[in-house]
N, C-alpha and C. Protein backbone atom coordinates (compact mmCIF):
# COMPACT_ATOMS: atom_id res chain seq x y z
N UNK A 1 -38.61 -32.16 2.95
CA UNK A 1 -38.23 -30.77 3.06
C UNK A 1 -36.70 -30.69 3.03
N UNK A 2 -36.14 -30.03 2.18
CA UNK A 2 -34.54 -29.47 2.03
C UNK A 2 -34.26 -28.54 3.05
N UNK A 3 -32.89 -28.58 3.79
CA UNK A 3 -32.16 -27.95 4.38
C UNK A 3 -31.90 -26.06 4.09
N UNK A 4 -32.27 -25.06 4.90
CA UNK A 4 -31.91 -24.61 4.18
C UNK A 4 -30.50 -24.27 3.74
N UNK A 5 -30.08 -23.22 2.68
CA UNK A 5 -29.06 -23.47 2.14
C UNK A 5 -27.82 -22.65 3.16
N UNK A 6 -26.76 -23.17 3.34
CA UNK A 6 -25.62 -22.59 4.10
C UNK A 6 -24.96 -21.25 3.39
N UNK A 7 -24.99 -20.58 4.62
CA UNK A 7 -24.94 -19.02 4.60
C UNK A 7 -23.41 -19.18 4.76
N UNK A 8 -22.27 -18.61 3.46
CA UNK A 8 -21.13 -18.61 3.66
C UNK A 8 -20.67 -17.60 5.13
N UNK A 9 -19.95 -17.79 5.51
CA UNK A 9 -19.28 -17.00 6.43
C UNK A 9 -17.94 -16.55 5.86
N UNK A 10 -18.00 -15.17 6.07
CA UNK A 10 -16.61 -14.44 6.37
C UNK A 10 -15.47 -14.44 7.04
N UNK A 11 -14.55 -15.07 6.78
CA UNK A 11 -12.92 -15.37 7.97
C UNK A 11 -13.02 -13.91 8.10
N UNK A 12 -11.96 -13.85 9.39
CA UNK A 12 -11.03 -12.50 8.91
C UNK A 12 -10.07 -12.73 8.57
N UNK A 13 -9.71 -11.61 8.34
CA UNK A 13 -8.48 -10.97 7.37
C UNK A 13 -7.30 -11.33 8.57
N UNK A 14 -6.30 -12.07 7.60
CA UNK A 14 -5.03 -12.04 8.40
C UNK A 14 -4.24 -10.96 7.62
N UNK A 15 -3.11 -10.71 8.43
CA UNK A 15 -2.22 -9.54 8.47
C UNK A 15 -1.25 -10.22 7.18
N UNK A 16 -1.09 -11.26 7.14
CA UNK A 16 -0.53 -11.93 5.44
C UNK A 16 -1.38 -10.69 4.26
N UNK A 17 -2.76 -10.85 4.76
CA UNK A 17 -3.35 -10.53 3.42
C UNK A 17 -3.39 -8.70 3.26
N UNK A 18 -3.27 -8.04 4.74
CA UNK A 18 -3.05 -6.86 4.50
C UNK A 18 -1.88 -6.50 3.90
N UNK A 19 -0.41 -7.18 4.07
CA UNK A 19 0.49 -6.86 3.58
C UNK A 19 0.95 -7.32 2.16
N UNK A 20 0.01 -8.05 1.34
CA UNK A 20 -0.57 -8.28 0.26
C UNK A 20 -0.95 -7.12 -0.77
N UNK A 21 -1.69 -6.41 0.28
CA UNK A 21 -2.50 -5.14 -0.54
C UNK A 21 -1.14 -3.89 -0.65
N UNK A 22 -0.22 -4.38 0.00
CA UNK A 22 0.44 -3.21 0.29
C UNK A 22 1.48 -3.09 -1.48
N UNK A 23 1.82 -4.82 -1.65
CA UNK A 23 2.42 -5.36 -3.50
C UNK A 23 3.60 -4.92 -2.95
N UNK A 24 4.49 -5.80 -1.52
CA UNK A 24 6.24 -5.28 -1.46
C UNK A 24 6.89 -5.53 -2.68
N UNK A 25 6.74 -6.25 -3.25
CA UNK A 25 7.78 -6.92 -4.29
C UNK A 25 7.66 -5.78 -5.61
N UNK A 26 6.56 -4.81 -5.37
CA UNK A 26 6.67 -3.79 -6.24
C UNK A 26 7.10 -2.32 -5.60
N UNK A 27 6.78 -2.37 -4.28
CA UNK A 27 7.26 -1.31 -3.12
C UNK A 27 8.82 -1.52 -2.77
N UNK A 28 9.40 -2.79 -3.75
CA UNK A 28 10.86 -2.68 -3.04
C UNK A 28 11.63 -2.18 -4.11
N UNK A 29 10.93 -2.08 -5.32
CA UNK A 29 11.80 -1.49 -6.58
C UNK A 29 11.48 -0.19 -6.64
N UNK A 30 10.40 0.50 -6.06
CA UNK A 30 10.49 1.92 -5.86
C UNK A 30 11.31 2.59 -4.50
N UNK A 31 11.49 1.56 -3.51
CA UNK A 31 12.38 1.78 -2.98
C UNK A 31 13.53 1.96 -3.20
N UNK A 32 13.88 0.89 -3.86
CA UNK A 32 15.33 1.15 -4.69
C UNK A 32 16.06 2.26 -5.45
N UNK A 33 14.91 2.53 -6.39
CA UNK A 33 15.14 3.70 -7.27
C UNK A 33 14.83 4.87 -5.68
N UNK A 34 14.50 5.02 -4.74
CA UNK A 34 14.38 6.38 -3.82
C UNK A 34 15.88 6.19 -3.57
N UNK A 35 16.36 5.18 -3.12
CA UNK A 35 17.99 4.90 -2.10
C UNK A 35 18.79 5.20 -3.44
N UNK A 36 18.75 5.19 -5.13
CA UNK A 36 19.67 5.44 -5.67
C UNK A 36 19.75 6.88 -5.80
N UNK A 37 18.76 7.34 -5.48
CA UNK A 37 18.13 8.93 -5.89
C UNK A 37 18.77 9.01 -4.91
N UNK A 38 18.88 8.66 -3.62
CA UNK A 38 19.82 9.51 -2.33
C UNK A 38 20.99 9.47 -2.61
N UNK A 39 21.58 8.27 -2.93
CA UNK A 39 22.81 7.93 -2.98
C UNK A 39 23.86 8.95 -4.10
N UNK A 40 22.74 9.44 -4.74
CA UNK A 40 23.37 10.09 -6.13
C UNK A 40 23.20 11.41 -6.25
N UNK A 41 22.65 11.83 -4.87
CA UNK A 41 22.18 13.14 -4.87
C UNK A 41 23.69 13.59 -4.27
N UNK A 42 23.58 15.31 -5.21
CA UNK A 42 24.62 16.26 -5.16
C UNK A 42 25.67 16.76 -3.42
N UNK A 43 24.28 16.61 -2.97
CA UNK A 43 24.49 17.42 -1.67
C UNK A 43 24.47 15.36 -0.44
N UNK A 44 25.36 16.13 0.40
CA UNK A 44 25.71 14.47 1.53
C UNK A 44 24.05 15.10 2.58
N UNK A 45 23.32 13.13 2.82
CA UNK A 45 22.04 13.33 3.01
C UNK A 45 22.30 13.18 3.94
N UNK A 46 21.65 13.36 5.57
CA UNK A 46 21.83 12.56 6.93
C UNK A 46 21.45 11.31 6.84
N UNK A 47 21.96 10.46 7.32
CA UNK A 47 21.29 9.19 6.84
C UNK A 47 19.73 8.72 8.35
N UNK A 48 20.08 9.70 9.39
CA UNK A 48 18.66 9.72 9.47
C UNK A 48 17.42 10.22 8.63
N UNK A 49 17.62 10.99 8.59
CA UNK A 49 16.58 12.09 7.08
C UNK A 49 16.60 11.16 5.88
N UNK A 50 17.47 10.36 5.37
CA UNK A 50 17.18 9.37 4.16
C UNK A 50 16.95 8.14 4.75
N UNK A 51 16.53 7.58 6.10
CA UNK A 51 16.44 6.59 6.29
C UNK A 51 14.54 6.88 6.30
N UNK A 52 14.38 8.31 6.94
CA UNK A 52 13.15 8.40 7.01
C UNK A 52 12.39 8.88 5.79
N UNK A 53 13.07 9.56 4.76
CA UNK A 53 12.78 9.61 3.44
C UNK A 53 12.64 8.07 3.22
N UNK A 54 13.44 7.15 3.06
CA UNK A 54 12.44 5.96 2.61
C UNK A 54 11.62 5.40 2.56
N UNK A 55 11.39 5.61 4.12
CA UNK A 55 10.57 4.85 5.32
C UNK A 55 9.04 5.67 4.55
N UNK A 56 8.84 6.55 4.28
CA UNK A 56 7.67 7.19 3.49
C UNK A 56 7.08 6.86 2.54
N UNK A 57 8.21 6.60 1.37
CA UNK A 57 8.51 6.74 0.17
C UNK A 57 7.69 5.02 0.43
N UNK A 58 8.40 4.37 0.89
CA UNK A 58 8.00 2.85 1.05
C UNK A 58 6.40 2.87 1.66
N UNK A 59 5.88 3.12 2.31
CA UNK A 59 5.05 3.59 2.99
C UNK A 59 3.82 4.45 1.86
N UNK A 60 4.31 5.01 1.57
CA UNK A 60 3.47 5.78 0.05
C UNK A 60 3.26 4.65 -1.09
N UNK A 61 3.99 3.98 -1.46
CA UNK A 61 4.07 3.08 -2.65
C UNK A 61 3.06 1.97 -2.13
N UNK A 62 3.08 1.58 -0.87
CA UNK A 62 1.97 0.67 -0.37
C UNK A 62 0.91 1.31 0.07
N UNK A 63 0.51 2.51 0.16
CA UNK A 63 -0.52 3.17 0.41
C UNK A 63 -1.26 3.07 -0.98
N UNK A 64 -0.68 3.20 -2.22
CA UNK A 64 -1.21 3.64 -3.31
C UNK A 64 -1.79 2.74 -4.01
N UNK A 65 -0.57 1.62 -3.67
CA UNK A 65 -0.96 0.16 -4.35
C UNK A 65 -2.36 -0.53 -3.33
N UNK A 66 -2.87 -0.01 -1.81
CA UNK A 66 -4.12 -0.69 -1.49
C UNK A 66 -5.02 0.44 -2.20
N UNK A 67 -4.97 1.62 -2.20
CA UNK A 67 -6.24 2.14 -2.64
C UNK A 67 -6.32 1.39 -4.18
N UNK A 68 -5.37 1.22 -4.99
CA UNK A 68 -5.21 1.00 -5.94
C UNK A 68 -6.08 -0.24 -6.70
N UNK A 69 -5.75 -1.23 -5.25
CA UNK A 69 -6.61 -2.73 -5.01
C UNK A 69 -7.96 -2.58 -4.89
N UNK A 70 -8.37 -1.69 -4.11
CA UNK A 70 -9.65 -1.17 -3.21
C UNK A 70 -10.34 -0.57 -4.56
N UNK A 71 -9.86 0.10 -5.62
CA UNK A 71 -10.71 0.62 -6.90
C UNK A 71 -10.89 -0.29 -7.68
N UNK A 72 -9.75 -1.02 -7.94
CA UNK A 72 -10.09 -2.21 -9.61
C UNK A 72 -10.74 -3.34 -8.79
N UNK A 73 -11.12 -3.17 -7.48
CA UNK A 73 -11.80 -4.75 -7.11
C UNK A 73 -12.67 -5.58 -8.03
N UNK A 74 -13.24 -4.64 -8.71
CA UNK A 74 -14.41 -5.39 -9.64
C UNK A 74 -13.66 -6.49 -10.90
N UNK A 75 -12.71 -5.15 -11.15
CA UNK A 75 -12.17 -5.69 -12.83
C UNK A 75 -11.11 -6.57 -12.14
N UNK A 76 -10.43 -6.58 -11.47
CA UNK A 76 -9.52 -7.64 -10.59
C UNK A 76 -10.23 -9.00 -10.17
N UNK A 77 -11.78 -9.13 -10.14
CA UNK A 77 -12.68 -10.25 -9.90
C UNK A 77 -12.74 -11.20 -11.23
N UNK A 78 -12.95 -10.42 -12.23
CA UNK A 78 -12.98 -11.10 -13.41
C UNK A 78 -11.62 -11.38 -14.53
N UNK A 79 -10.67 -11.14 -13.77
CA UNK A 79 -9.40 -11.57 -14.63
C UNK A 79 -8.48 -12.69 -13.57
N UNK A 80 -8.13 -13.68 -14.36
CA UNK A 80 -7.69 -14.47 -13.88
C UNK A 80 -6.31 -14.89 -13.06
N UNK A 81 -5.67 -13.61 -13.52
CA UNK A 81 -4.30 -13.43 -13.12
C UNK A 81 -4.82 -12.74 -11.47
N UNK A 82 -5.75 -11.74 -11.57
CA UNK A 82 -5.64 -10.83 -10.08
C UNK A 82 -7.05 -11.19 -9.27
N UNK A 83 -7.68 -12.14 -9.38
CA UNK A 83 -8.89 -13.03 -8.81
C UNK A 83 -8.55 -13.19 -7.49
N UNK A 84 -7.49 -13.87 -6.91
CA UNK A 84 -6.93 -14.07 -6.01
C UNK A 84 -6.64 -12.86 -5.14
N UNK A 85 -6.25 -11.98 -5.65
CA UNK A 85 -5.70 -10.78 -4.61
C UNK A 85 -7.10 -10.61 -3.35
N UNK A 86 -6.19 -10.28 -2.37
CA UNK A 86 -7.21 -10.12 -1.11
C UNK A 86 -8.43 -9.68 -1.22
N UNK A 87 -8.95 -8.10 -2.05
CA UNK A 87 -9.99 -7.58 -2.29
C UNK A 87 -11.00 -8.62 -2.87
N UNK A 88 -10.46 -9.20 -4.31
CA UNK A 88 -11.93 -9.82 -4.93
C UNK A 88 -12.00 -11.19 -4.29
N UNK A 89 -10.88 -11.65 -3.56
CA UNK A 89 -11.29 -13.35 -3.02
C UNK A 89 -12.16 -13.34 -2.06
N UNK A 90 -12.19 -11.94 -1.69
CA UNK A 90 -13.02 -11.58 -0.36
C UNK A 90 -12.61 -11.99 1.52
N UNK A 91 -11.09 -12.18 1.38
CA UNK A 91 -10.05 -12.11 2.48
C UNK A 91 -10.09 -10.58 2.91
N UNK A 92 -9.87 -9.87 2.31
CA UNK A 92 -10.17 -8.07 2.77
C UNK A 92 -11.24 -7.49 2.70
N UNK A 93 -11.88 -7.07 3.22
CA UNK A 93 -12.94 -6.36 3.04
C UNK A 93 -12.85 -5.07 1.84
N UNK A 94 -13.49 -4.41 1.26
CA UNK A 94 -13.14 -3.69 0.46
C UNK A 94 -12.96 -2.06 1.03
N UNK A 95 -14.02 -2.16 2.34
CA UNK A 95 -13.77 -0.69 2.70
C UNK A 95 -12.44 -1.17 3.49
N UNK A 96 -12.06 -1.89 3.99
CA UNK A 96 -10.59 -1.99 4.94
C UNK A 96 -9.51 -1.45 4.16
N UNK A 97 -9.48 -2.02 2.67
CA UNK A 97 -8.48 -1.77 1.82
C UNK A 97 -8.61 -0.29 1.48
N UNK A 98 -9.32 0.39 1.41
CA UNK A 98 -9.58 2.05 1.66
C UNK A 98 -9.15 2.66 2.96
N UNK A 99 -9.53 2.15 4.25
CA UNK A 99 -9.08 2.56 5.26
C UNK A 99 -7.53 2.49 5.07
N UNK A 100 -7.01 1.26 4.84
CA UNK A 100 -5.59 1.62 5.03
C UNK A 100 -5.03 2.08 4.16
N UNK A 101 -5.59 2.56 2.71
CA UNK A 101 -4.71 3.07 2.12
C UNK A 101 -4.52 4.85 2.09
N UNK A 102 -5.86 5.15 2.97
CA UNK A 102 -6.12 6.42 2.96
C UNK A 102 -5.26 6.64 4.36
N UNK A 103 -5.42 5.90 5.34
CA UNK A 103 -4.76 6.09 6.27
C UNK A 103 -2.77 6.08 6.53
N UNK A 104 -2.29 4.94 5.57
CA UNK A 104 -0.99 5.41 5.35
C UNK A 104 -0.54 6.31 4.04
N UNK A 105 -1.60 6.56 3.21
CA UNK A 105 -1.31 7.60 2.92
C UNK A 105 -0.63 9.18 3.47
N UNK A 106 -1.81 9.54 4.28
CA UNK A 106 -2.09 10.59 5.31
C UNK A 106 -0.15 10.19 5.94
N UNK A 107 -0.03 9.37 6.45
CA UNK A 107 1.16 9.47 7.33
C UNK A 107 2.20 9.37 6.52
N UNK A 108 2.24 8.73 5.64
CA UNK A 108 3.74 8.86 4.82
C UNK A 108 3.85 10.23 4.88
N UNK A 109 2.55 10.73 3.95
CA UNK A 109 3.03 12.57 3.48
C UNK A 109 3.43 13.42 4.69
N UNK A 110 2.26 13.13 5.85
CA UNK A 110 2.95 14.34 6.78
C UNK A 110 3.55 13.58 7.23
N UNK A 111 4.47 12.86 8.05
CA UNK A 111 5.79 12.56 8.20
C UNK A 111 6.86 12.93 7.21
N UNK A 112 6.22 12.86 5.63
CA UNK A 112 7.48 13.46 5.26
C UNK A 112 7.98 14.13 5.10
N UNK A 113 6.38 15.23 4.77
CA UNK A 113 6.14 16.58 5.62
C UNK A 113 7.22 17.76 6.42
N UNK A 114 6.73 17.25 7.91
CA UNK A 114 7.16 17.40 8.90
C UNK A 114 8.66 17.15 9.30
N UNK A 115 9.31 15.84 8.56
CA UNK A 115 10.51 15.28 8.81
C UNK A 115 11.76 16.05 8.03
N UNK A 116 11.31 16.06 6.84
CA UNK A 116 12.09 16.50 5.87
C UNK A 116 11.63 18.23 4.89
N UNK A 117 10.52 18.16 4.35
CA UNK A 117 10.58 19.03 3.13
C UNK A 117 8.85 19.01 2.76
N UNK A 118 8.05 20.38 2.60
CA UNK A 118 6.46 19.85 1.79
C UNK A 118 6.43 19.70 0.44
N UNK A 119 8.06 20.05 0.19
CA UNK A 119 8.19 19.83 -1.65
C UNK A 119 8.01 18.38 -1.78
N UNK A 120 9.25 17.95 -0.71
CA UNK A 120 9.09 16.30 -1.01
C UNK A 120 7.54 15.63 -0.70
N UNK A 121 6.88 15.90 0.56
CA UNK A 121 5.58 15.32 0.90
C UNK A 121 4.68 15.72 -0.34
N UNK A 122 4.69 17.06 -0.86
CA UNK A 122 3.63 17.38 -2.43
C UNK A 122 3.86 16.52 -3.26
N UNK A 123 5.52 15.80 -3.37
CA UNK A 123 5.30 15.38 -4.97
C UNK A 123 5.46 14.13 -4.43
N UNK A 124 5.33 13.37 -2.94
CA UNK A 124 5.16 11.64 -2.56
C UNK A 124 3.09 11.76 -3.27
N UNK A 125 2.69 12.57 -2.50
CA UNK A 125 1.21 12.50 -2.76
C UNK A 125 0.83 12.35 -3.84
């Protein structure tokens, strides 16, 4: 009689792999382009109000990029370049990567909202 067969188990998710889903190295060049957009804007910004304009802006760009993860999971499984990313290796769960992207979504906008302008929070969303 054979063994039966071993039932993989699920790690959890380390906080490496959530901040994975978030893609800084692509959240720091939209950052960039926000700080030149301040820097070049007409009118002198507070640099609290543009510190927290970033802080959003950065915050939005990694919100977008997990939901972003959380949708192509499938087609991200079968290409060899994005196999690895947290969603299809199965390090993230797939609804987690929804939770957080819906959830810093929600806070970038109303913080930026609330902080600054709903023109600016309408057109982060």
């Amino acid at each position: 009689m054979t063994p039966p067969a071993a039932v993989p188990t699920a790690t959890p998710a380390r906080w490496q792999d959530f901040v994975q889903l978030l893609k800084p190295r692509v959240m720091s060049l939209v950052v960039f382009t926000a700080a030149t957009g301040l820097i070049c804007a007409g009118a002198p910004i507070h640099p609290v109000m543009g510190a927290i304009a970033i802080l959003c802006i950065a915050v939005g760009a990694g919100a977008s990029a997990s939901l972003n993860m959380w949708y192509d999971a499938d087609i991200d499984a079968r290409m060899r370049r994005t196999r690895g990313r947290p969603v299809p290796a199965g390090r993230v769960q797939s609804a987690d990567a929804l939770a957080l992207g819906i959830v810093l979504s929600l806070f970038s906008v109303m913080l930026l909202g609330l902080a600054l302008n709903w023109l600016a929070a309408g057109l982060l969303a």
